[in-house]
PDB file of N, CA and C in Angstrom:
ATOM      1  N   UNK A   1       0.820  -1.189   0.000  1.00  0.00           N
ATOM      2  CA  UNK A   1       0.000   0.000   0.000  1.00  0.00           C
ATOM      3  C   UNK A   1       0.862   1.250   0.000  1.00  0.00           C
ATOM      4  N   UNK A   2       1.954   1.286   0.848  1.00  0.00           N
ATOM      5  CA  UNK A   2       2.631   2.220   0.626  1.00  0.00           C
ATOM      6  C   UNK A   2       3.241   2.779  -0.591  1.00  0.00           C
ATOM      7  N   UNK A   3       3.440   2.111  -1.534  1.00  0.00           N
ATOM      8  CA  UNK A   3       4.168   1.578  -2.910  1.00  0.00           C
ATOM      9  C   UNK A   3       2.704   2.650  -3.774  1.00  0.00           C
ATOM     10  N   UNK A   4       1.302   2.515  -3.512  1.00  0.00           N
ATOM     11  CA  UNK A   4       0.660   3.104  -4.068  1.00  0.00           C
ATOM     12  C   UNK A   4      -0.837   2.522  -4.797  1.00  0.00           C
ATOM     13  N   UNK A   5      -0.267   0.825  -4.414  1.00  0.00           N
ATOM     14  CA  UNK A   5      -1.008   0.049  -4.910  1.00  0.00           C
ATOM     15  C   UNK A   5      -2.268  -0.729  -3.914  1.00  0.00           C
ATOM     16  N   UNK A   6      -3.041  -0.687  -4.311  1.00  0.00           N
ATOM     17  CA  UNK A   6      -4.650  -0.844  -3.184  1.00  0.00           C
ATOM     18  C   UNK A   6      -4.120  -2.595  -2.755  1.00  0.00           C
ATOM     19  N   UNK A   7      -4.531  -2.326  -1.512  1.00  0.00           N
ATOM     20  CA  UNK A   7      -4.457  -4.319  -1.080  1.00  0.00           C
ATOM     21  C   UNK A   7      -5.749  -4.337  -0.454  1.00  0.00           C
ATOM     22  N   UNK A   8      -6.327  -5.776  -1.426  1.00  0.00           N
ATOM     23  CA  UNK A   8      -7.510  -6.311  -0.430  1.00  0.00           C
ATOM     24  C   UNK A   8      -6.940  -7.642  -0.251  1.00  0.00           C
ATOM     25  N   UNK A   9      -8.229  -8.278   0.341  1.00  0.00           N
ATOM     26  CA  UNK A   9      -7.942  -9.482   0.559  1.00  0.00           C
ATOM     27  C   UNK A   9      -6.485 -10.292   1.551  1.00  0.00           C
ATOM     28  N   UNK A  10      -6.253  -9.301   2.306  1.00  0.00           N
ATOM     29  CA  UNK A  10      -4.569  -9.923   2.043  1.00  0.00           C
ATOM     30  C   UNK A  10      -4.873 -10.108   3.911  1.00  0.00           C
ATOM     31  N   UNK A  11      -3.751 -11.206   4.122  1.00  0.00           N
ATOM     32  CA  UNK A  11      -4.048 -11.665   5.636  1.00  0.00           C
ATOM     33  C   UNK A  11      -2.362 -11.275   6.197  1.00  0.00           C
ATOM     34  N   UNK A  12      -2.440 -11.232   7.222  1.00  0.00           N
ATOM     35  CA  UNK A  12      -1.585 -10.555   8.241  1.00  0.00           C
ATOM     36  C   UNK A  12      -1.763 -11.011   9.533  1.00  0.00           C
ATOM     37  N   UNK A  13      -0.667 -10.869  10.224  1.00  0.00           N
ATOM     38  CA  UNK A  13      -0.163 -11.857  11.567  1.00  0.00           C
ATOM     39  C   UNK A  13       0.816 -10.754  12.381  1.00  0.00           C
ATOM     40  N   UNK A  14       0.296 -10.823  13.910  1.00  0.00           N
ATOM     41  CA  UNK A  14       1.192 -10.209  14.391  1.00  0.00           C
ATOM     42  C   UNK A  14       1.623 -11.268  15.917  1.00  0.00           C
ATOM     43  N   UNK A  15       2.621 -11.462  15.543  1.00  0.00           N
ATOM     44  CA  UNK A  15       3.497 -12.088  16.738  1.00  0.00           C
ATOM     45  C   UNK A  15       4.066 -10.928  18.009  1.00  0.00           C
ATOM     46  N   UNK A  16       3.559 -11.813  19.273  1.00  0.00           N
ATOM     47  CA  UNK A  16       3.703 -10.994  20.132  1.00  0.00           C
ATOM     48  C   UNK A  16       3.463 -11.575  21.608  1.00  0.00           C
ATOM     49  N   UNK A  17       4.042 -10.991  22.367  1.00  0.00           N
ATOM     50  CA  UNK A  17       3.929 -11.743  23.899  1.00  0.00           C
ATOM     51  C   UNK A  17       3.048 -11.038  24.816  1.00  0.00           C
ATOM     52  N   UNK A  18       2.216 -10.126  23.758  1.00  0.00           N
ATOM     53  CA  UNK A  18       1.089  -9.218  24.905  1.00  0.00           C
ATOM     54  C   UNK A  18       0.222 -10.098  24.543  1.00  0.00           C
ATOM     55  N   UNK A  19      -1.358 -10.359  25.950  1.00  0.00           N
ATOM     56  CA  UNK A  19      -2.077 -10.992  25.256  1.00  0.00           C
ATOM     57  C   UNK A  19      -3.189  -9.974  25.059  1.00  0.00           C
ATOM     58  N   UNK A  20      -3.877 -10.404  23.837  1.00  0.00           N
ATOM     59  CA  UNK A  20      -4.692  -9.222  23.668  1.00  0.00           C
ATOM     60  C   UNK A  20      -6.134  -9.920  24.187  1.00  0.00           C
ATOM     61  N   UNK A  21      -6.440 -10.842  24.862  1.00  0.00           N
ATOM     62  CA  UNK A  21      -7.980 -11.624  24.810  1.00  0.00           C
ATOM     63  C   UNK A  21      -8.558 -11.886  23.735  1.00  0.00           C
ATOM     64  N   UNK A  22      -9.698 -11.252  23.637  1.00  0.00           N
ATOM     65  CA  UNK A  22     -10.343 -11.315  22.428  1.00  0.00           C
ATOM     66  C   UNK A  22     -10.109 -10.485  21.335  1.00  0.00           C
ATOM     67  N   UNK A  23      -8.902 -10.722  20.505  1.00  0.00           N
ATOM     68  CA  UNK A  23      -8.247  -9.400  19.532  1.00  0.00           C
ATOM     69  C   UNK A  23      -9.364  -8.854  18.472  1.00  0.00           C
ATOM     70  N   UNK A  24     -10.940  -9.830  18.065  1.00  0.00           N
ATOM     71  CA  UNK A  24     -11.233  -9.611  17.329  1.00  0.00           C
ATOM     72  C   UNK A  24     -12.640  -8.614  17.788  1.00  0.00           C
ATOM     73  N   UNK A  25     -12.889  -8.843  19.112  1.00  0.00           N
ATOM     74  CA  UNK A  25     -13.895  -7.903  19.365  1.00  0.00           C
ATOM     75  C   UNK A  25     -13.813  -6.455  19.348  1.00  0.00           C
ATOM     76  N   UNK A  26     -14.716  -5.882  19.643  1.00  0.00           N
ATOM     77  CA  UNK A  26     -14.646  -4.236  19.227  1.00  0.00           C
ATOM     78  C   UNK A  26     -14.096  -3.539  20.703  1.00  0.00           C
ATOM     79  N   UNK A  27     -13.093  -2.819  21.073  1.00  0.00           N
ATOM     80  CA  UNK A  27     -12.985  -2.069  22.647  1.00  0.00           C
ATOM     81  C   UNK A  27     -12.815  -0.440  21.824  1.00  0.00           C
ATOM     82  N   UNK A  28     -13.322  -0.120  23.124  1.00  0.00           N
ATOM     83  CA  UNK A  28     -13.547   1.632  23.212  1.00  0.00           C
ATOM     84  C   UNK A  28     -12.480   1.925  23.601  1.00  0.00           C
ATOM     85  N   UNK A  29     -12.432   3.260  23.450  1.00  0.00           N
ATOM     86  CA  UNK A  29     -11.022   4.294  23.735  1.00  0.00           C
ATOM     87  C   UNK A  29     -10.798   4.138  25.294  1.00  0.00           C
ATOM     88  N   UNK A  30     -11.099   3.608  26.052  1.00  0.00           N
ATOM     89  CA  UNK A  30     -11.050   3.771  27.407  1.00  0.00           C
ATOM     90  C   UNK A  30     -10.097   2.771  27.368  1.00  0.00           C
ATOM     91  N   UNK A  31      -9.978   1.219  26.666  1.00  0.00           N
ATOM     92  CA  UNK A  31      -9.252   0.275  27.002  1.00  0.00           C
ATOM     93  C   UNK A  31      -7.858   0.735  26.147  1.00  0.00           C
ATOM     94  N   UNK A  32      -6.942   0.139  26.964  1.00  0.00           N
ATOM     95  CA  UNK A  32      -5.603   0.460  26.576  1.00  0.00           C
ATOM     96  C   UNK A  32      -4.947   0.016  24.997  1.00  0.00           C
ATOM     97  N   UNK A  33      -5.598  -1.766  25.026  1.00  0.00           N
ATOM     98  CA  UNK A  33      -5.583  -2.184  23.798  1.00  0.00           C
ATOM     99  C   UNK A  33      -5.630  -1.681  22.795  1.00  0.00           C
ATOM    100  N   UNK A  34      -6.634  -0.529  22.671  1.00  0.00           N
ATOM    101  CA  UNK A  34      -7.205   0.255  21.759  1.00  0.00           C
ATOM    102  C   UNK A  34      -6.183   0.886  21.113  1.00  0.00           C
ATOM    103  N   UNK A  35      -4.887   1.594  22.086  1.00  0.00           N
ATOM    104  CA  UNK A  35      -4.422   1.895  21.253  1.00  0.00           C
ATOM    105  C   UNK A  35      -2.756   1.769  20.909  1.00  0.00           C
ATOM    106  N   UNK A  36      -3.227   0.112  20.682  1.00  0.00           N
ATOM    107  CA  UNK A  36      -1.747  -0.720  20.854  1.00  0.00           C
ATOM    108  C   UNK A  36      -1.575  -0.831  19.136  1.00  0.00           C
ATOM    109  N   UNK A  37      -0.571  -0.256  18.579  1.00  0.00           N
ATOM    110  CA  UNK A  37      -0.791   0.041  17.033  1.00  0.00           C
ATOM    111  C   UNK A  37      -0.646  -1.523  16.576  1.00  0.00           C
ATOM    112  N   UNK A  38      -0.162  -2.381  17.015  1.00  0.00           N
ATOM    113  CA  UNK A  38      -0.044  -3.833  16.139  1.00  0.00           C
ATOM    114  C   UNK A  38      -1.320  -4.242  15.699  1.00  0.00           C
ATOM    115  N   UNK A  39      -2.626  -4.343  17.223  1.00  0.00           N
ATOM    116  CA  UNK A  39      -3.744  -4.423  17.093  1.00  0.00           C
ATOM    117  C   UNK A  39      -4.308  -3.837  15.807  1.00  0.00           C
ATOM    118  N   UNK A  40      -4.492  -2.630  15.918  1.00  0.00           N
ATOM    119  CA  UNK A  40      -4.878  -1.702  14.500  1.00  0.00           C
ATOM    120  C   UNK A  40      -4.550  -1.708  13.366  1.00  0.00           C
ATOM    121  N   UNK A  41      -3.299  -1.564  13.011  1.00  0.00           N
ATOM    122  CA  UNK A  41      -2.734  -1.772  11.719  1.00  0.00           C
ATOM    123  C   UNK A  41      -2.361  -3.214  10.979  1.00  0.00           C
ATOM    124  N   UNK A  42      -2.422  -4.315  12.266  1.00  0.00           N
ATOM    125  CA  UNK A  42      -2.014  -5.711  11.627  1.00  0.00           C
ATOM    126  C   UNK A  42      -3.254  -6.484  11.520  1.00  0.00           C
ATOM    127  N   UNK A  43      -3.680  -6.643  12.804  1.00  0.00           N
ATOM    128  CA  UNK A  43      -4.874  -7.268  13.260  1.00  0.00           C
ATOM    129  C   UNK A  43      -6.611  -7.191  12.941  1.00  0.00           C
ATOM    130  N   UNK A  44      -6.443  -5.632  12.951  1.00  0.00           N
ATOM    131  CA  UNK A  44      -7.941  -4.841  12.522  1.00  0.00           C
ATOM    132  C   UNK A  44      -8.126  -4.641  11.102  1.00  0.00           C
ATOM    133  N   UNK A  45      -7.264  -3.659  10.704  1.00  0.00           N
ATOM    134  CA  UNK A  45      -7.381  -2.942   9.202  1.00  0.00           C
ATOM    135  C   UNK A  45      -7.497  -3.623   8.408  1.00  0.00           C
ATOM    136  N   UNK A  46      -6.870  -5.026   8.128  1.00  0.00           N
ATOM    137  CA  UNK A  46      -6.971  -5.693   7.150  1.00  0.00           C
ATOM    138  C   UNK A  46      -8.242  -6.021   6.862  1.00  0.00           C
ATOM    139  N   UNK A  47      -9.101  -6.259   7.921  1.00  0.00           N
ATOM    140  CA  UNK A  47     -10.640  -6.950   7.523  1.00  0.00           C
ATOM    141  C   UNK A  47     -11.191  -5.719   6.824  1.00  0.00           C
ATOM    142  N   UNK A  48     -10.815  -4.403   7.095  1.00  0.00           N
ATOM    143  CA  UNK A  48     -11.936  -3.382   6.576  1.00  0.00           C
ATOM    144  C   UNK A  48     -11.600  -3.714   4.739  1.00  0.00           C
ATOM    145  N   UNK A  49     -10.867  -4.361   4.414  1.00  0.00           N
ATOM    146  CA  UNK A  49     -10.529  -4.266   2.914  1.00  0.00           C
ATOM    147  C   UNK A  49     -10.729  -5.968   2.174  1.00  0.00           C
ATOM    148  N   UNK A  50     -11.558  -7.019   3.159  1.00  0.00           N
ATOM    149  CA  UNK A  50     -12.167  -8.377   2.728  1.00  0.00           C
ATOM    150  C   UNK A  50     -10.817  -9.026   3.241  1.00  0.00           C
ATOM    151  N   UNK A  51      -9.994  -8.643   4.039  1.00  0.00           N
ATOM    152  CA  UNK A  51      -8.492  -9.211   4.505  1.00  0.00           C
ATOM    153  C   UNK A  51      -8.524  -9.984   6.073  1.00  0.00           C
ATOM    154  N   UNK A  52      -7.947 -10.946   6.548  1.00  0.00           N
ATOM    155  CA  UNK A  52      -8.000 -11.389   7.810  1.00  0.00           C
ATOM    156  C   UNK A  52      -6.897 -11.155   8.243  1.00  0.00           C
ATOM    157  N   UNK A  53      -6.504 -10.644   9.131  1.00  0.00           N
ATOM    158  CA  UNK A  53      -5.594 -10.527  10.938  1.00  0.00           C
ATOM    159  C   UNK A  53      -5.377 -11.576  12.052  1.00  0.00           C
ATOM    160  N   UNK A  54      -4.542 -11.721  12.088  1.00  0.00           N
ATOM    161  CA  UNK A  54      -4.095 -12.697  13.096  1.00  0.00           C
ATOM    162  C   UNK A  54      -3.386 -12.120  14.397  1.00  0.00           C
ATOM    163  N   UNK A  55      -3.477 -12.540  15.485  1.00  0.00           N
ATOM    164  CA  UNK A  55      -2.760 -12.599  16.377  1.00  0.00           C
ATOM    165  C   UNK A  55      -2.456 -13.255  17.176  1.00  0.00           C
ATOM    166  N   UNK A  56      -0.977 -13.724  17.470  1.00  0.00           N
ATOM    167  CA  UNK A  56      -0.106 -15.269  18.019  1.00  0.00           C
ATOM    168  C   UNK A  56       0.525 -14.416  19.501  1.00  0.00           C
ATOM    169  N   UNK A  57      -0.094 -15.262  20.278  1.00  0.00           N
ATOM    170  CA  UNK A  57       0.550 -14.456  21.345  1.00  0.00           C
ATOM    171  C   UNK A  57       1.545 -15.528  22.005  1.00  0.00           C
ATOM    172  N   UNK A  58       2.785 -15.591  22.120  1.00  0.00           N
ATOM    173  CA  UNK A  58       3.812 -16.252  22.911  1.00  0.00           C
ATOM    174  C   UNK A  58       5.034 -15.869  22.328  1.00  0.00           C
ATOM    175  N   UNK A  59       5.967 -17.336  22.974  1.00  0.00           N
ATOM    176  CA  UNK A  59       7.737 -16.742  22.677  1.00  0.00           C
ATOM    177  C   UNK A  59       7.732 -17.066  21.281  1.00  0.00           C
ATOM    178  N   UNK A  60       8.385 -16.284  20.707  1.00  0.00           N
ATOM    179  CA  UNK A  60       8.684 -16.407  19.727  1.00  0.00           C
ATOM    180  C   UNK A  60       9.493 -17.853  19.064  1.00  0.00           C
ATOM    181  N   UNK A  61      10.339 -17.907  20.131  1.00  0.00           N
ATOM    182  CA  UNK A  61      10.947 -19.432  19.733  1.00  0.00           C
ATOM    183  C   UNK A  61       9.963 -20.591  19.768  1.00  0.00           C
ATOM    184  N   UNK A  62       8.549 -20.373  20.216  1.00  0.00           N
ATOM    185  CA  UNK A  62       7.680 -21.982  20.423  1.00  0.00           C
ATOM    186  C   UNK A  62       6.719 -21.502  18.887  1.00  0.00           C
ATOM    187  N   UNK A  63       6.066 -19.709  18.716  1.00  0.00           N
ATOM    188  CA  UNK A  63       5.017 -19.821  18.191  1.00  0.00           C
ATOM    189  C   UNK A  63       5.588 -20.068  16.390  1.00  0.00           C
ATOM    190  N   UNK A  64       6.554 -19.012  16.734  1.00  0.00           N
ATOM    191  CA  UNK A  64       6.995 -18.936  14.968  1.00  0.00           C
ATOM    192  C   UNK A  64       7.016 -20.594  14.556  1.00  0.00           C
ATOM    193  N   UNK A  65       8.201 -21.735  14.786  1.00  0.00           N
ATOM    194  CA  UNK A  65       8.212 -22.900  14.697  1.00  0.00           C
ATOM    195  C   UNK A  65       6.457 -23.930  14.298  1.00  0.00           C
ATOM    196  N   UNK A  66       5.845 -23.743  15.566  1.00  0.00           N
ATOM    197  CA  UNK A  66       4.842 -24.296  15.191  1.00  0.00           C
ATOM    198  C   UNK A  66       4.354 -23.541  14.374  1.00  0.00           C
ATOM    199  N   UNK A  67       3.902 -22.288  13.841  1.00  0.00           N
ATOM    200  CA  UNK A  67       3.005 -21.714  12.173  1.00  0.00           C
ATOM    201  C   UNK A  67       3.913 -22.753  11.696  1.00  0.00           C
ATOM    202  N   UNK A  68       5.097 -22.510  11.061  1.00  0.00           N
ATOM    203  CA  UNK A  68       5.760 -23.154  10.838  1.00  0.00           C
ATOM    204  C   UNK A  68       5.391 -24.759  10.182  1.00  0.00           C
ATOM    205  N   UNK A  69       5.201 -25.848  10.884  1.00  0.00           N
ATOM    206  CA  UNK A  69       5.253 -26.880  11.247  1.00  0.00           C
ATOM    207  C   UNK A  69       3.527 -27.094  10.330  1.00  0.00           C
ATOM    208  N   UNK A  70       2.674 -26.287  11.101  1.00  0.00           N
ATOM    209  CA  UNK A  70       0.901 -26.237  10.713  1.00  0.00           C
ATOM    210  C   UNK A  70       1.330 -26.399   9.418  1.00  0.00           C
ATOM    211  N   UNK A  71       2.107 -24.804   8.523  1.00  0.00           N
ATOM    212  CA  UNK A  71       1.587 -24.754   7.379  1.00  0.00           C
ATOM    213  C   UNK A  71       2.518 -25.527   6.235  1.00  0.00           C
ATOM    214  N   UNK A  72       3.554 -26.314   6.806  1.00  0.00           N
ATOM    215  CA  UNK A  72       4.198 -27.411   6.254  1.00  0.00           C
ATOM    216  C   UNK A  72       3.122 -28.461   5.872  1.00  0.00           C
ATOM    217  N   UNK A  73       2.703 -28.739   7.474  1.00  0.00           N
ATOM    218  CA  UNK A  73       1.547 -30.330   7.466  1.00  0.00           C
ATOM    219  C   UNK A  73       0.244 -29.704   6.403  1.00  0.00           C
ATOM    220  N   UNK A  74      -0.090 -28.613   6.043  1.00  0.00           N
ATOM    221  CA  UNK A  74      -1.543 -28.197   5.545  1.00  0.00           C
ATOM    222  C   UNK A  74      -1.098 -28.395   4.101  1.00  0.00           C
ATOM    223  N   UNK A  75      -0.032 -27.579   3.843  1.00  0.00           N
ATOM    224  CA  UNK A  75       0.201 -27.772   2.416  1.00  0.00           C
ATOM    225  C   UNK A  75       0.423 -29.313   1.702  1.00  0.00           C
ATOM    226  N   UNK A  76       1.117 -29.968   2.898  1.00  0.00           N
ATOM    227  CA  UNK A  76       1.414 -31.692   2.328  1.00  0.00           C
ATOM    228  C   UNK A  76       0.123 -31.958   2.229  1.00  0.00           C
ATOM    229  N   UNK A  77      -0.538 -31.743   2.862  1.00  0.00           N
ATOM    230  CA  UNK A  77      -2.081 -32.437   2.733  1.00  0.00           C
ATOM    231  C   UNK A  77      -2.974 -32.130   1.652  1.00  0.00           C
ATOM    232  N   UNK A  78      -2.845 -30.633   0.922  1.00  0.00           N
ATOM    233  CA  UNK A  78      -3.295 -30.267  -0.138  1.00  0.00           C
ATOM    234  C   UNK A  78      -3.024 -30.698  -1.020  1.00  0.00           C
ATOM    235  N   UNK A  79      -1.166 -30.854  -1.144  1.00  0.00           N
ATOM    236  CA  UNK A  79      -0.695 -31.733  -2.289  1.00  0.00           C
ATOM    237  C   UNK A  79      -1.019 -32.826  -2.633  1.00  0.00           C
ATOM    238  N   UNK A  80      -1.303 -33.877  -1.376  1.00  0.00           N
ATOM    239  CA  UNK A  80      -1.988 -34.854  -1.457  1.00  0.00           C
ATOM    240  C   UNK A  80      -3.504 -35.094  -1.810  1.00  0.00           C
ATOM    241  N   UNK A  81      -4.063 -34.257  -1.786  1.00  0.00           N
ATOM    242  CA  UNK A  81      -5.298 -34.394  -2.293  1.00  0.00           C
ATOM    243  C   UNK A  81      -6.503 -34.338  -0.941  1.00  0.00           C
ATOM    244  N   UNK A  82      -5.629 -34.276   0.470  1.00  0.00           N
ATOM    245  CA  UNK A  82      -5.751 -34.504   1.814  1.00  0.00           C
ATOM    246  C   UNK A  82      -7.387 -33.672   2.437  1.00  0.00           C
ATOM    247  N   UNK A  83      -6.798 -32.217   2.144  1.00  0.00           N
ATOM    248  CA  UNK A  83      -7.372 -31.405   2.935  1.00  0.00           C
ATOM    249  C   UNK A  83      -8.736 -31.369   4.272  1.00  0.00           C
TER     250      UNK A  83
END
Protein backbone atom coordinates (compact mmCIF):
# COMPACT_ATOMS: atom_id res chain seq x y z
CA UNK A 1 0.00 0.00 0.00
CA UNK A 2 2.63 2.22 0.63
CA UNK A 3 4.17 1.58 -2.91
CA UNK A 4 0.66 3.10 -4.07
CA UNK A 5 -1.01 0.05 -4.91
CA UNK A 6 -4.65 -0.84 -3.18
CA UNK A 7 -4.46 -4.32 -1.08
CA UNK A 8 -7.51 -6.31 -0.43
CA UNK A 9 -7.94 -9.48 0.56
CA UNK A 10 -4.57 -9.92 2.04
CA UNK A 11 -4.05 -11.66 5.64
CA UNK A 12 -1.58 -10.56 8.24
CA UNK A 13 -0.16 -11.86 11.57
CA UNK A 14 1.19 -10.21 14.39
CA UNK A 15 3.50 -12.09 16.74
CA UNK A 16 3.70 -10.99 20.13
CA UNK A 17 3.93 -11.74 23.90
CA UNK A 18 1.09 -9.22 24.90
CA UNK A 19 -2.08 -10.99 25.26
CA UNK A 20 -4.69 -9.22 23.67
CA UNK A 21 -7.98 -11.62 24.81
CA UNK A 22 -10.34 -11.31 22.43
CA UNK A 23 -8.25 -9.40 19.53
CA UNK A 24 -11.23 -9.61 17.33
CA UNK A 25 -13.90 -7.90 19.36
CA UNK A 26 -14.65 -4.24 19.23
CA UNK A 27 -12.99 -2.07 22.65
CA UNK A 28 -13.55 1.63 23.21
CA UNK A 29 -11.02 4.29 23.73
CA UNK A 30 -11.05 3.77 27.41
CA UNK A 31 -9.25 0.28 27.00
CA UNK A 32 -5.60 0.46 26.58
CA UNK A 33 -5.58 -2.18 23.80
CA UNK A 34 -7.21 0.26 21.76
CA UNK A 35 -4.42 1.89 21.25
CA UNK A 36 -1.75 -0.72 20.85
CA UNK A 37 -0.79 0.04 17.03
CA UNK A 38 -0.04 -3.83 16.14
CA UNK A 39 -3.74 -4.42 17.09
CA UNK A 40 -4.88 -1.70 14.50
CA UNK A 41 -2.73 -1.77 11.72
CA UNK A 42 -2.01 -5.71 11.63
CA UNK A 43 -4.87 -7.27 13.26
CA UNK A 44 -7.94 -4.84 12.52
CA UNK A 45 -7.38 -2.94 9.20
CA UNK A 46 -6.97 -5.69 7.15
CA UNK A 47 -10.64 -6.95 7.52
CA UNK A 48 -11.94 -3.38 6.58
CA UNK A 49 -10.53 -4.27 2.91
CA UNK A 50 -12.17 -8.38 2.73
CA UNK A 51 -8.49 -9.21 4.51
CA UNK A 52 -8.00 -11.39 7.81
CA UNK A 53 -5.59 -10.53 10.94
CA UNK A 54 -4.09 -12.70 13.10
CA UNK A 55 -2.76 -12.60 16.38
CA UNK A 56 -0.11 -15.27 18.02
CA UNK A 57 0.55 -14.46 21.35
CA UNK A 58 3.81 -16.25 22.91
CA UNK A 59 7.74 -16.74 22.68
CA UNK A 60 8.68 -16.41 19.73
CA UNK A 61 10.95 -19.43 19.73
CA UNK A 62 7.68 -21.98 20.42
CA UNK A 63 5.02 -19.82 18.19
CA UNK A 64 6.99 -18.94 14.97
CA UNK A 65 8.21 -22.90 14.70
CA UNK A 66 4.84 -24.30 15.19
CA UNK A 67 3.01 -21.71 12.17
CA UNK A 68 5.76 -23.15 10.84
CA UNK A 69 5.25 -26.88 11.25
CA UNK A 70 0.90 -26.24 10.71
CA UNK A 71 1.59 -24.75 7.38
CA UNK A 72 4.20 -27.41 6.25
CA UNK A 73 1.55 -30.33 7.47
CA UNK A 74 -1.54 -28.20 5.55
CA UNK A 75 0.20 -27.77 2.42
CA UNK A 76 1.41 -31.69 2.33
CA UNK A 77 -2.08 -32.44 2.73
CA UNK A 78 -3.29 -30.27 -0.14
CA UNK A 79 -0.70 -31.73 -2.29
CA UNK A 80 -1.99 -34.85 -1.46
CA UNK A 81 -5.30 -34.39 -2.29
CA UNK A 82 -5.75 -34.50 1.81
CA UNK A 83 -7.37 -31.41 2.93
Amino acid sequence: RNLGYPTFNITTANFDIIDLGDYRSRIGYDDPHYYYRPRKNIVNRPTSTGGKGWHFCGDHKVTIPNLYRKLIKKLSEVEKGIE
